[in-house]
Protein backbone atom coordinates (compact mmCIF):
# COMPACT_ATOMS: atom_id res chain seq x y z
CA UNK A 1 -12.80 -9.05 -2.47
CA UNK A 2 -9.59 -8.89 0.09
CA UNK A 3 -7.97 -5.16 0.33
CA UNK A 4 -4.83 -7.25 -1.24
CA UNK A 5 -6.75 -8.29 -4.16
CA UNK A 6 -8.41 -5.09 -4.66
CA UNK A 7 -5.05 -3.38 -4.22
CA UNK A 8 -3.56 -5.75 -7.29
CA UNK A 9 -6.58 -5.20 -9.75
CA UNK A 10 -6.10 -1.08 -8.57
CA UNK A 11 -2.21 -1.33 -9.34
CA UNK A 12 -2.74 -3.27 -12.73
CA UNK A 13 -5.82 -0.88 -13.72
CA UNK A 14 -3.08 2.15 -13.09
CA UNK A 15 -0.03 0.76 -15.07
CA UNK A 16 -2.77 0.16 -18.09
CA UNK A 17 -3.22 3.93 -18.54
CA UNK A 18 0.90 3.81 -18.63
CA UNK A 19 1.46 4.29 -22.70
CA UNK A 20 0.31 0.86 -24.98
CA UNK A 21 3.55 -0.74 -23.28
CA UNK A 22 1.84 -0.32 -20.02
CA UNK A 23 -1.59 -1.82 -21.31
CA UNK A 24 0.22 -5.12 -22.84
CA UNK A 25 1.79 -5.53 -19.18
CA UNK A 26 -1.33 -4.97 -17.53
CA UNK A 27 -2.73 -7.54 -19.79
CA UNK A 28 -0.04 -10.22 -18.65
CA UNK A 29 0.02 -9.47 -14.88
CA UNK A 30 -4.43 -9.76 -15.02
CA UNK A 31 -4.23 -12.91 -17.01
CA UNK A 32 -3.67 -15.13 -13.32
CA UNK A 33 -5.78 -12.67 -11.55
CA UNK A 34 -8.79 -12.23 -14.23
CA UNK A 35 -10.09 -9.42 -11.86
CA UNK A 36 -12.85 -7.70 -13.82
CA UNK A 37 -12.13 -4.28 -12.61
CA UNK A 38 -8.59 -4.64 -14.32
CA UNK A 39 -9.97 -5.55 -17.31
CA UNK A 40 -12.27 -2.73 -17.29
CA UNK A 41 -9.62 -0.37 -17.37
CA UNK A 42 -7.64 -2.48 -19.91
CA UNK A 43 -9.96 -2.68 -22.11
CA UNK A 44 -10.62 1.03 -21.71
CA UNK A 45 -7.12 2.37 -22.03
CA UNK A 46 -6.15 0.00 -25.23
CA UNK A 47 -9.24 1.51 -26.76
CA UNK A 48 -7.80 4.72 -25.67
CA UNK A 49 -4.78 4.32 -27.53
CA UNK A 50 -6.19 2.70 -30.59
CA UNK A 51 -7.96 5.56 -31.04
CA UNK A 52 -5.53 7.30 -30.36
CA UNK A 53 -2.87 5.66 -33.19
CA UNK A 54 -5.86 5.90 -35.50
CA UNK A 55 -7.15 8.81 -35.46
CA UNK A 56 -3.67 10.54 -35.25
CA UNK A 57 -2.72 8.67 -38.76
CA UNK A 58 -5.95 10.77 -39.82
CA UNK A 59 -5.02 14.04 -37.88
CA UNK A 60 -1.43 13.38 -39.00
CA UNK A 61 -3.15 14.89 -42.85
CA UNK A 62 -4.08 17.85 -41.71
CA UNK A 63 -1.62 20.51 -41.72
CA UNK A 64 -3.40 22.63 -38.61
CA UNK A 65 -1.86 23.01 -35.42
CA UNK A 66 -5.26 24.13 -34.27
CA UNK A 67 -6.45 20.37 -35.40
CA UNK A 68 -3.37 18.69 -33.63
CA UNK A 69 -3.79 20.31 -30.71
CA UNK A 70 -7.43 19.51 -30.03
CA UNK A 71 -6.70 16.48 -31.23
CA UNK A 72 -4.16 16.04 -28.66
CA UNK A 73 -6.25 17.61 -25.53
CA UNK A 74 -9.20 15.26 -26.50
CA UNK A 75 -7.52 12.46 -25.97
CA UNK A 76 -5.50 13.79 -22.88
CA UNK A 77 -9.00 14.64 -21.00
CA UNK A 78 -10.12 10.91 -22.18
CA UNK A 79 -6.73 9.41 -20.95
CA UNK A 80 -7.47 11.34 -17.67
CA UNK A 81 -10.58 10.34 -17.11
CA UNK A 82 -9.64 6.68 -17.44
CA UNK A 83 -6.68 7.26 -14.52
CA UNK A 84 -8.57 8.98 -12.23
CA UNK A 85 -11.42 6.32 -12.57
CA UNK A 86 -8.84 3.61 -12.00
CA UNK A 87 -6.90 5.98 -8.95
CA UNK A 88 -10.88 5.84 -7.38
CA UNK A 89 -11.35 2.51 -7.79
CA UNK A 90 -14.61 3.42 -10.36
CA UNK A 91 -15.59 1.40 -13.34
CA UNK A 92 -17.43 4.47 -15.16
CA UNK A 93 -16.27 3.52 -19.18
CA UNK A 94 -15.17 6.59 -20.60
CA UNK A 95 -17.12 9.52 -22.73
CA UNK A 96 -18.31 8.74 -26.39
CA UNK A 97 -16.49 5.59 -26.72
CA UNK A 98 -16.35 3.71 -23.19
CA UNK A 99 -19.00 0.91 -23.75
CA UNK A 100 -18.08 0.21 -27.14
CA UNK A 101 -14.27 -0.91 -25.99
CA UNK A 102 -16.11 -3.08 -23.78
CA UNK A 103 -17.76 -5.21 -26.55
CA UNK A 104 -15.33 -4.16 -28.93
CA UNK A 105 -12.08 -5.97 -27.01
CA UNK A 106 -13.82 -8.97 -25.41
CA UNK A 107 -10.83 -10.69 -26.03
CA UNK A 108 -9.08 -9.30 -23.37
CA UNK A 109 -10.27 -11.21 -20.61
């Protein structure tokens, strides 16, 4: 892999982890490239915010601010994980969930 090509897939794995907006633009600007560690990080970061839509629908219930905010700091540690994996060029999924976005979203590709 070139340093331009590696610097592309870095860039696109970065704007992924850039709000659900950020993840459908990474999808677009991977689908000439199909470089497989931008898709690892797609993958990861949509599953990130999935999760994140669904479970805060859930959360959402609860009438805690002890709930919301550990609900809110589990998913910032997970969404920081997934940057600073992408910012070190490392394909490490994340904790708990990592290899199931993998199979689960095969159809980003």
């Amino acid at each position: 892999m070139t340093e331009s090509t590696r610097d592309n897939a870095k860039l696109i794995a970065i704007v992924a982890y850039a709000t659900i907006i950020g993840t459908i633009i990474a999808i677009f600007m991977n689908l000439e490239h199909k470089n497989a560690f931008a898709r690892f990080h797609i993958r990861q970061a949509f599953g990130i915010f999935v999760l994140f839509y669904i479970t805060g629908v859930l959360v959402s219930y609860f009438d805690s601010w002890i709930i919301s905010i550990s609900f809110l700091v589990f998913f910032a540690v997970l969404w920081g994980y997934g940057l600073l994996n992408a910012f070190q060029n490392v394909t490490k999924p994340i904790p708990l969930v990592g290899e199931k976005f993998q199979e689960w979203f095969t159809f980003i590709k």
